[in-house]
Protein backbone atom coordinates (compact mmCIF):
# COMPACT_ATOMS: atom_id res chain seq x y z
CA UNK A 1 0.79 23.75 71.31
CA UNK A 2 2.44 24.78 68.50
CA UNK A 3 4.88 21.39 68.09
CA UNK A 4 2.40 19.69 68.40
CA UNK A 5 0.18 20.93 65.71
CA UNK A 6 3.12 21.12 63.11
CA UNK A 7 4.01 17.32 64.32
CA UNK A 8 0.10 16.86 63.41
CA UNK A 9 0.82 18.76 60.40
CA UNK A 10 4.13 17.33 58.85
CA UNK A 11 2.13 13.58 59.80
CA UNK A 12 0.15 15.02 57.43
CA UNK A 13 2.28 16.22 54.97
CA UNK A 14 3.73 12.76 54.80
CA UNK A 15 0.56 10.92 54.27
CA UNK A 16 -0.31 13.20 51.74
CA UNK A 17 2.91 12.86 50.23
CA UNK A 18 2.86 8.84 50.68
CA UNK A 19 -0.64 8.84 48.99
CA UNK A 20 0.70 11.18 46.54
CA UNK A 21 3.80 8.90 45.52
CA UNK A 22 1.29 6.02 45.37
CA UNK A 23 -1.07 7.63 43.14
CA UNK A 24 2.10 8.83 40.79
CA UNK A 25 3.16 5.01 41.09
CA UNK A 26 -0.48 4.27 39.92
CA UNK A 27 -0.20 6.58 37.33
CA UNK A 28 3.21 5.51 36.01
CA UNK A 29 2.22 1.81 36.14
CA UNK A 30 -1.06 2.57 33.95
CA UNK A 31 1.15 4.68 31.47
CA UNK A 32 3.41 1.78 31.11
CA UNK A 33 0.37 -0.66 30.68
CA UNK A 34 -1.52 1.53 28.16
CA UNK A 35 2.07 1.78 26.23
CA UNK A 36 3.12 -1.90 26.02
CA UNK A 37 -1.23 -2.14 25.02
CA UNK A 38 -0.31 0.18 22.29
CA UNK A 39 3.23 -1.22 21.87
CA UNK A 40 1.52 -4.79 20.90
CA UNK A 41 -1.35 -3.29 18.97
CA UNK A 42 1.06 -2.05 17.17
CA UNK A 43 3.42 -4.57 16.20
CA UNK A 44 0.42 -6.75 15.48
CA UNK A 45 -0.92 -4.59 12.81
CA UNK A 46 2.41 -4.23 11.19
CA UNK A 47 2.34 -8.12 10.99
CA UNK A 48 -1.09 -7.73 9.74
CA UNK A 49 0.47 -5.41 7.36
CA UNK A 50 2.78 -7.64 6.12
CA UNK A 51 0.68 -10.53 5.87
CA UNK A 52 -1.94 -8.61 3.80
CA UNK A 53 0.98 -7.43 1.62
CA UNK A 54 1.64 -11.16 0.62
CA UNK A 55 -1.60 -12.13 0.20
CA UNK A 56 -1.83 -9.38 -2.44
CA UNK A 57 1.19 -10.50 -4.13
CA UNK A 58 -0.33 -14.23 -4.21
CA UNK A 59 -3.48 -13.09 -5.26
CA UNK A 60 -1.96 -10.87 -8.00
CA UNK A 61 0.35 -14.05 -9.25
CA UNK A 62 -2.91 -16.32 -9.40
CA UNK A 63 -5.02 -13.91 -11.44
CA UNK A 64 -1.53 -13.79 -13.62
CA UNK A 65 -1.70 -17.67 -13.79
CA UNK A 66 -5.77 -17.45 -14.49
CA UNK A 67 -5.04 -15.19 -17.32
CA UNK A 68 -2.59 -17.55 -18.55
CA UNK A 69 -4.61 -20.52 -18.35
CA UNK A 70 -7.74 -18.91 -20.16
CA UNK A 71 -5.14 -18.01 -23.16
CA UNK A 72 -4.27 -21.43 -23.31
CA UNK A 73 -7.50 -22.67 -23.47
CA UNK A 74 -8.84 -19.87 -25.87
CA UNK A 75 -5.63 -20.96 -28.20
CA UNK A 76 -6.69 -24.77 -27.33
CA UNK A 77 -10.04 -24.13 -28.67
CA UNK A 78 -9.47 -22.25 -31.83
CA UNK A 79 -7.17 -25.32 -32.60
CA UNK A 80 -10.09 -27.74 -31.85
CA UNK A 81 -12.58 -26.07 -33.97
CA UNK A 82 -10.05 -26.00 -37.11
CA UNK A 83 -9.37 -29.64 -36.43
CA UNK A 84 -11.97 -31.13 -38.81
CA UNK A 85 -10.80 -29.13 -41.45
CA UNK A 86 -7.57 -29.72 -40.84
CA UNK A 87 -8.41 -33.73 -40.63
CA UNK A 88 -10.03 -32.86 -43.95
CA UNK A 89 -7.22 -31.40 -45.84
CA UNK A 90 -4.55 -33.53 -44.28
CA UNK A 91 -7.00 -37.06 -45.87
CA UNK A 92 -7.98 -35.07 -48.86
CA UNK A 93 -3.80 -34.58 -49.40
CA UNK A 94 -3.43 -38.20 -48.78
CA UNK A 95 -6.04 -39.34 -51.04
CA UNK A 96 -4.16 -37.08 -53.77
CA UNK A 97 -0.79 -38.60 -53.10
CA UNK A 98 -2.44 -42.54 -53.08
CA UNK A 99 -4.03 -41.62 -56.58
CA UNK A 100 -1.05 -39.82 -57.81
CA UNK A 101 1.51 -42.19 -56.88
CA UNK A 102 -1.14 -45.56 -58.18
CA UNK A 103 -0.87 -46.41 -55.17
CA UNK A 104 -4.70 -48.26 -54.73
CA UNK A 105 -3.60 -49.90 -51.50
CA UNK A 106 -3.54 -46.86 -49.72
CA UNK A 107 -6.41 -45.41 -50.78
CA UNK A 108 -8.58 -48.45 -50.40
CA UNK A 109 -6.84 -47.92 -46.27
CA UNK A 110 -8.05 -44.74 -46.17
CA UNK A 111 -11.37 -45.10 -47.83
CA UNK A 112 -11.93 -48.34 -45.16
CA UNK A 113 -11.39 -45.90 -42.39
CA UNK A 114 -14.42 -43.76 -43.62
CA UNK A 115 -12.91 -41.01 -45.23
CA UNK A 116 -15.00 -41.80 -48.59
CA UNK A 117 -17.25 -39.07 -47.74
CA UNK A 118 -14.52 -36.33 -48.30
């Protein structure tokens, strides 16, 4: 009786053992799933990372360029608001020259061209 009970018993043992290694196998396969999950999470974010990094950078060289541009175009319109008077003094000093050097030519040119009003 007894052999055959501990036959019964180590048959047993070995399926437990069997289902035992199988469940371990499960286990270790599920570890290594979860970790190459992670793995890849992981190196995606970093490229996400990265990515973000250099849209920052372009973003901070466009607002540079935008800052730029708006300095141009404040300097672009002080210079068009002081271009009648500078039209003004720059005929008014040509009128003085034609009349100072008798020259009537010229200032009957720039007279034609409506500048009279000056």
């Amino acid at each position: 009786m007894c052999p055959s009970v501990c036959v019964s018993l180590v048959k047993k043992a070995d399926a437990i053992k069997t289902e035992w290694m199988a469940s371990s196998q499960i286990e270790d396969r599920k570890g290594l799933i979860l970790s190459r999950f992670f793995s890849t999470i992981e190196s995606k974010q970093n490229l996400l990372i990265t990515d973000l990094d250099e849209i920052r950078t372009d973003v901070d060289k466009i607002r540079t360029d935008v800052d730029k541009i708006r300095t141009d175009v404040n300097e672009l319109s002080t210079d068009v608001k002081q271009l009648p008077q500078t039209i003004r003094l720059v005929v008014r000093e040509e009128i003085q020259n034609a009349i100072h050097n008798e020259t009537p030519k010229q200032l009957k040119n720039l007279l034609k061209l409506g500048f009279d009003n000056l």
